[in-house]
PDB file of N, CA and C in Angstrom:
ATOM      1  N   UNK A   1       0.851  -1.175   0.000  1.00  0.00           N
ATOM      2  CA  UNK A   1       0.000   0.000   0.000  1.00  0.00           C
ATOM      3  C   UNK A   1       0.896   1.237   0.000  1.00  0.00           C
ATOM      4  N   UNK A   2       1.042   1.592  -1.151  1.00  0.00           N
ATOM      5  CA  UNK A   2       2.187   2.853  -1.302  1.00  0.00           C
ATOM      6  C   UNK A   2       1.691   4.312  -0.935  1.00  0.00           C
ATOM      7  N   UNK A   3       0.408   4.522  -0.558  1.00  0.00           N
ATOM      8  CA  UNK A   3      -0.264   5.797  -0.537  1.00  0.00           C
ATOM      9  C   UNK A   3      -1.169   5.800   1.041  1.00  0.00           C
ATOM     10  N   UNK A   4      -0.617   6.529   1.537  1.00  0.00           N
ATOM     11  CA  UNK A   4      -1.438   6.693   2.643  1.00  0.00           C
ATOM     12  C   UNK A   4      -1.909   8.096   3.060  1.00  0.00           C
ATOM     13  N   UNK A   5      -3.260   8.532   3.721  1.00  0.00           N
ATOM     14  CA  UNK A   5      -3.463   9.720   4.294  1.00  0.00           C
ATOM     15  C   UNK A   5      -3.684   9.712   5.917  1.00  0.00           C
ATOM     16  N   UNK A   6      -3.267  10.491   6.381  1.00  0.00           N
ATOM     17  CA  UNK A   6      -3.416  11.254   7.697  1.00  0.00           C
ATOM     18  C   UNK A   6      -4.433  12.521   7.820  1.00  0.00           C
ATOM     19  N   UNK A   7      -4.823  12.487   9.255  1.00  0.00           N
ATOM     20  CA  UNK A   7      -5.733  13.853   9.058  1.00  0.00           C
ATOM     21  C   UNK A   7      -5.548  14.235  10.528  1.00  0.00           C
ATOM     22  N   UNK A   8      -5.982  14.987  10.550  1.00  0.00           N
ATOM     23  CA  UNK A   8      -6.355  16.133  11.954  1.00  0.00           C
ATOM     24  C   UNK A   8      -7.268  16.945  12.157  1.00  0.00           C
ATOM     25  N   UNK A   9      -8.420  17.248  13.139  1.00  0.00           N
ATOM     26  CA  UNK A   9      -8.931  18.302  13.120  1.00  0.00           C
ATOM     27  C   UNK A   9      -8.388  19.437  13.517  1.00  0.00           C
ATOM     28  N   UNK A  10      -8.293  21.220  12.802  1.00  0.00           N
ATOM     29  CA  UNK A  10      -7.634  22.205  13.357  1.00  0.00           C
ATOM     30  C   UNK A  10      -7.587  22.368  14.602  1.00  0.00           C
ATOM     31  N   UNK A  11      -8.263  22.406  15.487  1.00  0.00           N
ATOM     32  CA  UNK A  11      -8.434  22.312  16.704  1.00  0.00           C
ATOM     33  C   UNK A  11      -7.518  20.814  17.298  1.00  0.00           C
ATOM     34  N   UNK A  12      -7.531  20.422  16.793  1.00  0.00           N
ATOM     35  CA  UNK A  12      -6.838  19.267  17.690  1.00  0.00           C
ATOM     36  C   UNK A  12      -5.235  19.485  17.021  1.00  0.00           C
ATOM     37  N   UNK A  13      -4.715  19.915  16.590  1.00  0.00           N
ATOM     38  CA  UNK A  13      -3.650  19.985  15.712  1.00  0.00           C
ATOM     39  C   UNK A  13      -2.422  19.371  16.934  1.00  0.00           C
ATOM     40  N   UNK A  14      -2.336  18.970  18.031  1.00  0.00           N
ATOM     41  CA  UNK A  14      -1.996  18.094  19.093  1.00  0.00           C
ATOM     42  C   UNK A  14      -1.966  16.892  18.817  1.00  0.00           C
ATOM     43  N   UNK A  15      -3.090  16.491  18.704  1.00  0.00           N
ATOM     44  CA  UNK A  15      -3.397  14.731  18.568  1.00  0.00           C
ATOM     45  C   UNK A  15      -4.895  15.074  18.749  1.00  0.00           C
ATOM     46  N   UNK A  16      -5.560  13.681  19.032  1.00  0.00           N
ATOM     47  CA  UNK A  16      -5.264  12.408  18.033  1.00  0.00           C
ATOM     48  C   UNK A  16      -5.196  12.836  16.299  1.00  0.00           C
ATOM     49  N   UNK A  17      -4.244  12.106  16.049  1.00  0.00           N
ATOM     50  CA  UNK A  17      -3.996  12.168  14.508  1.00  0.00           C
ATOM     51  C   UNK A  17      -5.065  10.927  13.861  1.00  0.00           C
ATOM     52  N   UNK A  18      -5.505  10.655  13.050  1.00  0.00           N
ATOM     53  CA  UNK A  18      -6.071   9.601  12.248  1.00  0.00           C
ATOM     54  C   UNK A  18      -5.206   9.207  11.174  1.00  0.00           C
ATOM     55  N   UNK A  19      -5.114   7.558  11.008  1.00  0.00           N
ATOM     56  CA  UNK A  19      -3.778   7.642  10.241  1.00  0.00           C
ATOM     57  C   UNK A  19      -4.211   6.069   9.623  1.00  0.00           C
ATOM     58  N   UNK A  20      -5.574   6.399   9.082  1.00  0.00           N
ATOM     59  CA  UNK A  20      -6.020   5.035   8.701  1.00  0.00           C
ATOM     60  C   UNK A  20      -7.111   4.358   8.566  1.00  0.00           C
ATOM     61  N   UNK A  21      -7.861   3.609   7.824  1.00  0.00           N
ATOM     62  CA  UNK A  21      -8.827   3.184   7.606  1.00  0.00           C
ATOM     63  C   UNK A  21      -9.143   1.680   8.346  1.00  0.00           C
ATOM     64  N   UNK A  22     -10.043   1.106   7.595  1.00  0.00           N
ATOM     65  CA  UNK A  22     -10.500  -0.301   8.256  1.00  0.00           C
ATOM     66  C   UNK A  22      -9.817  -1.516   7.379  1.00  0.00           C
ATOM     67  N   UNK A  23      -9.331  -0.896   6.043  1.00  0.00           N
ATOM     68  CA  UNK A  23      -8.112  -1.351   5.188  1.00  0.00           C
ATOM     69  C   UNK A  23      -6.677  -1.227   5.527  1.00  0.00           C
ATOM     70  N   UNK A  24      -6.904  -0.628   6.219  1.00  0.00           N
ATOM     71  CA  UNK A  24      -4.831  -0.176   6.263  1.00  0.00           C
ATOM     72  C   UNK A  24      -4.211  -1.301   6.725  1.00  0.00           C
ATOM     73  N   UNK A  25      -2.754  -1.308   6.201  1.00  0.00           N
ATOM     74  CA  UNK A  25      -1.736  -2.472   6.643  1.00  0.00           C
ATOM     75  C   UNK A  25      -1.946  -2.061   8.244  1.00  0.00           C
ATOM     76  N   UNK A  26      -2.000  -3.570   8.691  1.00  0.00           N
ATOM     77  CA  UNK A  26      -2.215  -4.267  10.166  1.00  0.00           C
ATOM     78  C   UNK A  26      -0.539  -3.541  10.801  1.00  0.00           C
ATOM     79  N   UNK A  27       0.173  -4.021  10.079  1.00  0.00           N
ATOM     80  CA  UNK A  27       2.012  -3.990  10.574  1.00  0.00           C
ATOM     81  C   UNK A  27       2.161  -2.673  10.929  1.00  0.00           C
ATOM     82  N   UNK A  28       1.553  -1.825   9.884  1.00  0.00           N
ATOM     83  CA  UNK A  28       1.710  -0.192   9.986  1.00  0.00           C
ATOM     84  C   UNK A  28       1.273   0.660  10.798  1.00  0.00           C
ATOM     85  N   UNK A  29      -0.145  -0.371  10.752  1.00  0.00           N
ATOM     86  CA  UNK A  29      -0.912   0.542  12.222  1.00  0.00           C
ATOM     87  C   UNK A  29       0.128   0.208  13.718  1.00  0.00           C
ATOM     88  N   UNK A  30       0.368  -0.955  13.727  1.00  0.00           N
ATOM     89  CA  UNK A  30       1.043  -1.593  15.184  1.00  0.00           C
ATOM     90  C   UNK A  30       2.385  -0.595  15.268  1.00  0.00           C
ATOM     91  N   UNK A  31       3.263  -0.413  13.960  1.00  0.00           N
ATOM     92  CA  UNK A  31       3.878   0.954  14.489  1.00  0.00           C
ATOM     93  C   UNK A  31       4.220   1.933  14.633  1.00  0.00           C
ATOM     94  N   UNK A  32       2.546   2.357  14.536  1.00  0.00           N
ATOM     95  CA  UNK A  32       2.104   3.779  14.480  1.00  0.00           C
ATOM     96  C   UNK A  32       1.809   4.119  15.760  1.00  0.00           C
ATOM     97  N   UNK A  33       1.408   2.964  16.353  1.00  0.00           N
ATOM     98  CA  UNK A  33       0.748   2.604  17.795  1.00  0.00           C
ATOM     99  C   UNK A  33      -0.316   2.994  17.885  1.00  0.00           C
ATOM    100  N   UNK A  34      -1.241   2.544  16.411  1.00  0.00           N
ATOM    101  CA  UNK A  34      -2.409   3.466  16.265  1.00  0.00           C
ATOM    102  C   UNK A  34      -3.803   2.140  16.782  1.00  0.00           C
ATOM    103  N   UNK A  35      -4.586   2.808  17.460  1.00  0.00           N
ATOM    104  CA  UNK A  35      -6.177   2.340  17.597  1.00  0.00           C
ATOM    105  C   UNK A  35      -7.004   2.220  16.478  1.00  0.00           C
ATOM    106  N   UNK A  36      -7.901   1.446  16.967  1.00  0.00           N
ATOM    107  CA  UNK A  36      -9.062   1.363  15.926  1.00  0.00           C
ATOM    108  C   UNK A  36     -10.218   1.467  16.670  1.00  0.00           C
ATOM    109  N   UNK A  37     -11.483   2.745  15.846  1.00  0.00           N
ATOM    110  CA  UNK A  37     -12.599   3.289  17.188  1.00  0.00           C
ATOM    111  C   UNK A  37     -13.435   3.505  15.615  1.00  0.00           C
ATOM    112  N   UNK A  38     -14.434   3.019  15.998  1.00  0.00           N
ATOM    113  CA  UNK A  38     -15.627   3.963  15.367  1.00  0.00           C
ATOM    114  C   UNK A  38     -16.611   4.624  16.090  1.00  0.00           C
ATOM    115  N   UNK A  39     -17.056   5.946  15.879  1.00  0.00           N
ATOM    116  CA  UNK A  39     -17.299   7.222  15.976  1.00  0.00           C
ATOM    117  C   UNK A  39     -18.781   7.209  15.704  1.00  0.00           C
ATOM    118  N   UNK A  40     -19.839   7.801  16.579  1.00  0.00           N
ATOM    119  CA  UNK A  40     -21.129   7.678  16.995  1.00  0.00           C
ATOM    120  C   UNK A  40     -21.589   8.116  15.574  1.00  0.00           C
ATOM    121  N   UNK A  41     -22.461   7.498  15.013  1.00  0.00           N
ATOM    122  CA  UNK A  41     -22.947   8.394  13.876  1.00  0.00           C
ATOM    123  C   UNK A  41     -21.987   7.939  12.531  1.00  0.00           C
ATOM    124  N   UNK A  42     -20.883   7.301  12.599  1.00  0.00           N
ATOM    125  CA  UNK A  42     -20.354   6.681  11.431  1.00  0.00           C
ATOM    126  C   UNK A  42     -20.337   5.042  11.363  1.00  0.00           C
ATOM    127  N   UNK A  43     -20.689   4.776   9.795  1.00  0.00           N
ATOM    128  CA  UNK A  43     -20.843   3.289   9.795  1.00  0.00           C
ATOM    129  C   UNK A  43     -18.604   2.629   9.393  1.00  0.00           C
ATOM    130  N   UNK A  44     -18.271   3.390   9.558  1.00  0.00           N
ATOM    131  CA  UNK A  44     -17.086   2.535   9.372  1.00  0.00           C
ATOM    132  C   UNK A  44     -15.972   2.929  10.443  1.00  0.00           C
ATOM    133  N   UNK A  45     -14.797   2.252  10.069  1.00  0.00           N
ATOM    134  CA  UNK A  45     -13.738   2.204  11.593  1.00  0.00           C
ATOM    135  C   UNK A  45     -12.673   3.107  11.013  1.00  0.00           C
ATOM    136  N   UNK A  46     -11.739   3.661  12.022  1.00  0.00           N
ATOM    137  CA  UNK A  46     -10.516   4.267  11.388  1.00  0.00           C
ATOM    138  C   UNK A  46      -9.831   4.251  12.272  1.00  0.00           C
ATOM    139  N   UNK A  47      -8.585   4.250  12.242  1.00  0.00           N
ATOM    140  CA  UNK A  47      -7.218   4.033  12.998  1.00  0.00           C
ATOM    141  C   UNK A  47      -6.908   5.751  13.322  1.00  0.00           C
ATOM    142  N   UNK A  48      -6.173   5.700  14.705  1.00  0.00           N
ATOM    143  CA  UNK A  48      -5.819   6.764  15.499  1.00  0.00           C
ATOM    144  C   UNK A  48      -4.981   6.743  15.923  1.00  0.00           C
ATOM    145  N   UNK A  49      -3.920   7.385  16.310  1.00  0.00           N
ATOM    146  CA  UNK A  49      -3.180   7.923  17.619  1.00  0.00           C
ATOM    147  C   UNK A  49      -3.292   8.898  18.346  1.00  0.00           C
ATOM    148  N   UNK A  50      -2.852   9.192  19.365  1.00  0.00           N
ATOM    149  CA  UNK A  50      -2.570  10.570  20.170  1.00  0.00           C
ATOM    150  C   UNK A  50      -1.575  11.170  20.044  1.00  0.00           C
ATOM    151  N   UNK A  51      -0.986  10.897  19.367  1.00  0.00           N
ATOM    152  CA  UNK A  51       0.253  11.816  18.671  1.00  0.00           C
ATOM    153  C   UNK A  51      -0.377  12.830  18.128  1.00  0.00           C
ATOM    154  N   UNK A  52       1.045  13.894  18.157  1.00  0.00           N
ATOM    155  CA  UNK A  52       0.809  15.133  16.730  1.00  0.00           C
ATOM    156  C   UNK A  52       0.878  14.799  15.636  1.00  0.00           C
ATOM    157  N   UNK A  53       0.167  15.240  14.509  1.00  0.00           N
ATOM    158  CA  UNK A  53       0.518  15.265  12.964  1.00  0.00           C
ATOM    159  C   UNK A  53       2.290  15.036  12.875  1.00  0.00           C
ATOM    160  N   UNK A  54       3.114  16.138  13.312  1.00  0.00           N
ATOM    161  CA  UNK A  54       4.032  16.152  13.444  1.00  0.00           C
ATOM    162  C   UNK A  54       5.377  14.825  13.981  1.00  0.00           C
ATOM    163  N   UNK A  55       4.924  14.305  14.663  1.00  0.00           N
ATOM    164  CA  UNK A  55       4.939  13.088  15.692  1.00  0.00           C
ATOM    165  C   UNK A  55       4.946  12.102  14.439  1.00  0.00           C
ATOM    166  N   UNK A  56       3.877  12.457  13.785  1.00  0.00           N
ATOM    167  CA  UNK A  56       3.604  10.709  12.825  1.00  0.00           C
ATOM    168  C   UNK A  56       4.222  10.557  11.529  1.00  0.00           C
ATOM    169  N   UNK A  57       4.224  12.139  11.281  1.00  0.00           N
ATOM    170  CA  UNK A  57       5.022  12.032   9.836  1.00  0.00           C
ATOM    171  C   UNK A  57       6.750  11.844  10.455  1.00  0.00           C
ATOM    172  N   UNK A  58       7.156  12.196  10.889  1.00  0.00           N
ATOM    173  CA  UNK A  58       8.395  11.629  11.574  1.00  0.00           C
ATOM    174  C   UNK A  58       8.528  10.409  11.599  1.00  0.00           C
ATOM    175  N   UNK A  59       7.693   9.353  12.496  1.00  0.00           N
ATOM    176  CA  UNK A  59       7.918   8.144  12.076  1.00  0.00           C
ATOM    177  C   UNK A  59       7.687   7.746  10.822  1.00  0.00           C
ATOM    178  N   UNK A  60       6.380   8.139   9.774  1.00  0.00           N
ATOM    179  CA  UNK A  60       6.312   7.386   8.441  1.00  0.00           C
ATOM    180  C   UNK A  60       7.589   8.124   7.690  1.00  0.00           C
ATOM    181  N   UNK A  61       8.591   8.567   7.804  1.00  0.00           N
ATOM    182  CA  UNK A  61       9.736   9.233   7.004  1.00  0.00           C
ATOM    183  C   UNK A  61      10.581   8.019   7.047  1.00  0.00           C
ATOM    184  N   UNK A  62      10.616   7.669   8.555  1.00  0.00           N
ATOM    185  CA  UNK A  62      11.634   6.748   8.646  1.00  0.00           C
ATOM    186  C   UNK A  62      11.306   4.967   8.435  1.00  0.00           C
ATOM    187  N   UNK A  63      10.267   5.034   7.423  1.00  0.00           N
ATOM    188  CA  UNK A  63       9.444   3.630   6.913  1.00  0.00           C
ATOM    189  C   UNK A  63       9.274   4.435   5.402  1.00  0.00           C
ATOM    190  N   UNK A  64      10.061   5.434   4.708  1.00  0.00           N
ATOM    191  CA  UNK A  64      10.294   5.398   3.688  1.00  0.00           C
ATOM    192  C   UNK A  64       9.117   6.748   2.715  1.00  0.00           C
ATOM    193  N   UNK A  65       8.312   6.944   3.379  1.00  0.00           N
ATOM    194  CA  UNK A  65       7.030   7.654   3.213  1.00  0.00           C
ATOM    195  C   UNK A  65       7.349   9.200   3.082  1.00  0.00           C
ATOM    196  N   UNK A  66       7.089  10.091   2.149  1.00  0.00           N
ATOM    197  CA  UNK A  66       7.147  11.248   1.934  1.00  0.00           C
ATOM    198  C   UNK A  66       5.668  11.982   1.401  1.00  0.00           C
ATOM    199  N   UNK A  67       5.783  13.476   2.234  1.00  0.00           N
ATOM    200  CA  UNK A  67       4.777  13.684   2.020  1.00  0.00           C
ATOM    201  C   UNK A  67       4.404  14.443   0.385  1.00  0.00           C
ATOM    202  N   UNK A  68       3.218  14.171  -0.549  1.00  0.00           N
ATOM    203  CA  UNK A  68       3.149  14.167  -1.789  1.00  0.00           C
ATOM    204  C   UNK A  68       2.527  15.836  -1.399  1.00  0.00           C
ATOM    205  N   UNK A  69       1.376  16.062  -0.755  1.00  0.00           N
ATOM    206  CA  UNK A  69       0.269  17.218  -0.495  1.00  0.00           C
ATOM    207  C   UNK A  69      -0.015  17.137   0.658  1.00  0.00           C
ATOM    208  N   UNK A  70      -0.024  18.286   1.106  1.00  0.00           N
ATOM    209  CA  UNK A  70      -0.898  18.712   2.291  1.00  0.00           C
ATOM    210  C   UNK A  70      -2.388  19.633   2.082  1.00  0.00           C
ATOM    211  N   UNK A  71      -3.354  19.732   2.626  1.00  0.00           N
ATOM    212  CA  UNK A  71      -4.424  20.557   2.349  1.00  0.00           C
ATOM    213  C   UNK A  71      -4.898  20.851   3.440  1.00  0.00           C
ATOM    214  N   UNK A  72      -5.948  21.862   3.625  1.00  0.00           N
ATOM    215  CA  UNK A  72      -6.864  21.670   4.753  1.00  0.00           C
ATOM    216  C   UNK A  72      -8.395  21.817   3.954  1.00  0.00           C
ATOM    217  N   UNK A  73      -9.535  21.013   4.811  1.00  0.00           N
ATOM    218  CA  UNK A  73     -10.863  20.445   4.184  1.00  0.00           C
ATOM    219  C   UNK A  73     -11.472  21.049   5.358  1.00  0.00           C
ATOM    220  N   UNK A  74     -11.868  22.377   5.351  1.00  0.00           N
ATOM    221  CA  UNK A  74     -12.984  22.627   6.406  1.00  0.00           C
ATOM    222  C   UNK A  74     -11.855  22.941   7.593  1.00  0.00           C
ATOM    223  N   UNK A  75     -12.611  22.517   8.401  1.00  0.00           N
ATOM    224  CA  UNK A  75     -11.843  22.242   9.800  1.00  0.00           C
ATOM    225  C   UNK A  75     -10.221  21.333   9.967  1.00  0.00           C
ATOM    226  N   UNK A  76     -10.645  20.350   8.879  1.00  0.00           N
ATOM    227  CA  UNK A  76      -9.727  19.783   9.009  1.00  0.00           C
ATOM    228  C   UNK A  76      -8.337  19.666   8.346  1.00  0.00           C
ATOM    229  N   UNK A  77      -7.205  19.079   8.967  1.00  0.00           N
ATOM    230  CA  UNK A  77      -5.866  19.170   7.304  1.00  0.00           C
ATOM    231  C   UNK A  77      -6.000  17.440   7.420  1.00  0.00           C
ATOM    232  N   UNK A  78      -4.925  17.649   6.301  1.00  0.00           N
ATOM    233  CA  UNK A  78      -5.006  16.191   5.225  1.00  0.00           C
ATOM    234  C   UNK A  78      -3.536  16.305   4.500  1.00  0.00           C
ATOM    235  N   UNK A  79      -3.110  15.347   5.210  1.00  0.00           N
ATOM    236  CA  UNK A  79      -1.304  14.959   4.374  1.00  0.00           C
ATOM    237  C   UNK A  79      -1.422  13.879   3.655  1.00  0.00           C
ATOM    238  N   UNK A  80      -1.289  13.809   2.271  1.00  0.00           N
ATOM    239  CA  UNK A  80      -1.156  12.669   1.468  1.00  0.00           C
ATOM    240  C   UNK A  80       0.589  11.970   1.614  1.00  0.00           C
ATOM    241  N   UNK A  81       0.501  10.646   1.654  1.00  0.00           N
ATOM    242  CA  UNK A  81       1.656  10.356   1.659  1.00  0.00           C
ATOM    243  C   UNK A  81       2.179   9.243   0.519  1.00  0.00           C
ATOM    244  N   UNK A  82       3.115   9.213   0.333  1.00  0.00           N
ATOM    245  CA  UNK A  82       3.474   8.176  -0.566  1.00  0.00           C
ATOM    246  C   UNK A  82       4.874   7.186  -0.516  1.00  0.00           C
ATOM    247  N   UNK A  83       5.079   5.931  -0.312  1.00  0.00           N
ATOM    248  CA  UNK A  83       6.477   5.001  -0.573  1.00  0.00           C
ATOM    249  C   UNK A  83       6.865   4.829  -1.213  1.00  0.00           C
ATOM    250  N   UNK A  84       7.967   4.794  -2.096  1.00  0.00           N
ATOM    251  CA  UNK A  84       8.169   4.052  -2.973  1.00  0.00           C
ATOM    252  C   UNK A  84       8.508   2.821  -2.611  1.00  0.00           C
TER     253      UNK A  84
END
């Protein structure tokens, strides 16, 4: 899975980061040290930490991952990432 996104709400720009779906590599989440929660009002799951944005792209650098785009959607930002 060469493409991954992260997100944050502005307000939380601290943590929890989201760093994943109900698809994402199992290995990646474990060392992300990320959770899996679904959220009152949504039918699907997504992976978390309490890390900063900052915090996580640090570790995915050092698993090869660079960031392609950053944006912000509303409230929220959004780092696209990519491996080769």
């Amino acid at each position: 899975m060469p493409y991954l996104l992260i997100s944050t709400q502005i307000r939380l720009e601290a943590g929890p980061t989201m760093v994943g779906d109900e698809q994402s590599d199992p290995n990646l989440m474990d060392f992300l040290g990320a959770r899996k929660r679904s959220m009152p009002g949504n039918n699907f799951c997504e992976y978390y930490v309490n890390d900063a944005p900052r915090v996580v792209l640090d570790k995915l650098e050092k698993l090869g991952y660079r960031v392609v785009s950053m944006t912000g959607v509303g409230q929220t930002l959004v780092w696209c990432l990519h491996r080769e």
